[in-house]
Protein backbone atom coordinates (compact mmCIF):
# COMPACT_ATOMS: atom_id res chain seq x y z
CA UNK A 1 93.90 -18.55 -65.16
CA UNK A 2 94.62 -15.58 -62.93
CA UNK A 3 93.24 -11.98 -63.53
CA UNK A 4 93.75 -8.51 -61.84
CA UNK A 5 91.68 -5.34 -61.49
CA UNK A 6 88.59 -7.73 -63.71
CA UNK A 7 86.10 -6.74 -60.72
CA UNK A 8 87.43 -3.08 -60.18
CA UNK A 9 87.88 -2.85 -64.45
CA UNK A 10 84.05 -3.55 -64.79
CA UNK A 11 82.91 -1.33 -62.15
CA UNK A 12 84.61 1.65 -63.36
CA UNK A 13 83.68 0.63 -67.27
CA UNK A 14 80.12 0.45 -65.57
CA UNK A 15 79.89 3.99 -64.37
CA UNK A 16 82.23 5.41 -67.47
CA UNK A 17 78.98 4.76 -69.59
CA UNK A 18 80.68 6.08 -72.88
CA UNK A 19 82.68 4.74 -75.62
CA UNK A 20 86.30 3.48 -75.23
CA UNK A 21 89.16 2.51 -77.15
CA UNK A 22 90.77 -0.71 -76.34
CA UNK A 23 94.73 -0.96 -75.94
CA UNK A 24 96.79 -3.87 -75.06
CA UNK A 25 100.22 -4.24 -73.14
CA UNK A 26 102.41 -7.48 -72.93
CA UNK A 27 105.05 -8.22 -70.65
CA UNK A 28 108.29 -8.73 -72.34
CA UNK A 29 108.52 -11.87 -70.61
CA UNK A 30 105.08 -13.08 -71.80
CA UNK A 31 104.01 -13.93 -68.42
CA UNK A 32 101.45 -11.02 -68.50
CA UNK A 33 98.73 -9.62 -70.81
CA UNK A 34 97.13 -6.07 -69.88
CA UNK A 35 93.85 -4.90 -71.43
CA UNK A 36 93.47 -1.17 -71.18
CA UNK A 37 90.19 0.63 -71.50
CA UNK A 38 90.80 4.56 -73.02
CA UNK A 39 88.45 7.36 -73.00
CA UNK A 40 87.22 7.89 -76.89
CA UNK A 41 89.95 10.54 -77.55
CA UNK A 42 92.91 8.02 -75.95
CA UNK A 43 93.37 11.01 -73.43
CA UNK A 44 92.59 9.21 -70.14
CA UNK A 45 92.71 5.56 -68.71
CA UNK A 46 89.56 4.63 -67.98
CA UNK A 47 89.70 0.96 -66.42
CA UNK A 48 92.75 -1.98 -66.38
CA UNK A 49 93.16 -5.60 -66.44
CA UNK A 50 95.44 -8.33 -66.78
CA UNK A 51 95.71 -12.48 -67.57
CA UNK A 52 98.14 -14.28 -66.65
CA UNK A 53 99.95 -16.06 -69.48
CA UNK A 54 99.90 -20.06 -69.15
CA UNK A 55 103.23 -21.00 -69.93
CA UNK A 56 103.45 -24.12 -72.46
């Protein structure tokens, strides 16, 4: 399975040290899922990630 921004993501969610809202994007071709870490108000991205989809 391939990943991006995992090491960078938990870095930044390292130093963030506060709550966070969790949001999630999908590519419209499925190939991609993107985890996105908010600040607690949803004003600010805190920290990003993404899987790549396995195809079946």
């Amino acid at each position: 399975m391939e990943t991006t921004g995992l090491e960078r993501a938990v870095r930044l969610l390292a130093r963030h040290d506060q709550p966070v809202r969790l949001g999630q994007i999908k590519a419209a071709d499925g190939s991609w899922v993107f985890m996105l870490f908010l600040t607690e108000d949803s004003s600010t991205l805190v920290a990003c990630t993404g899987v790549r989809q396995e195809r079946d």
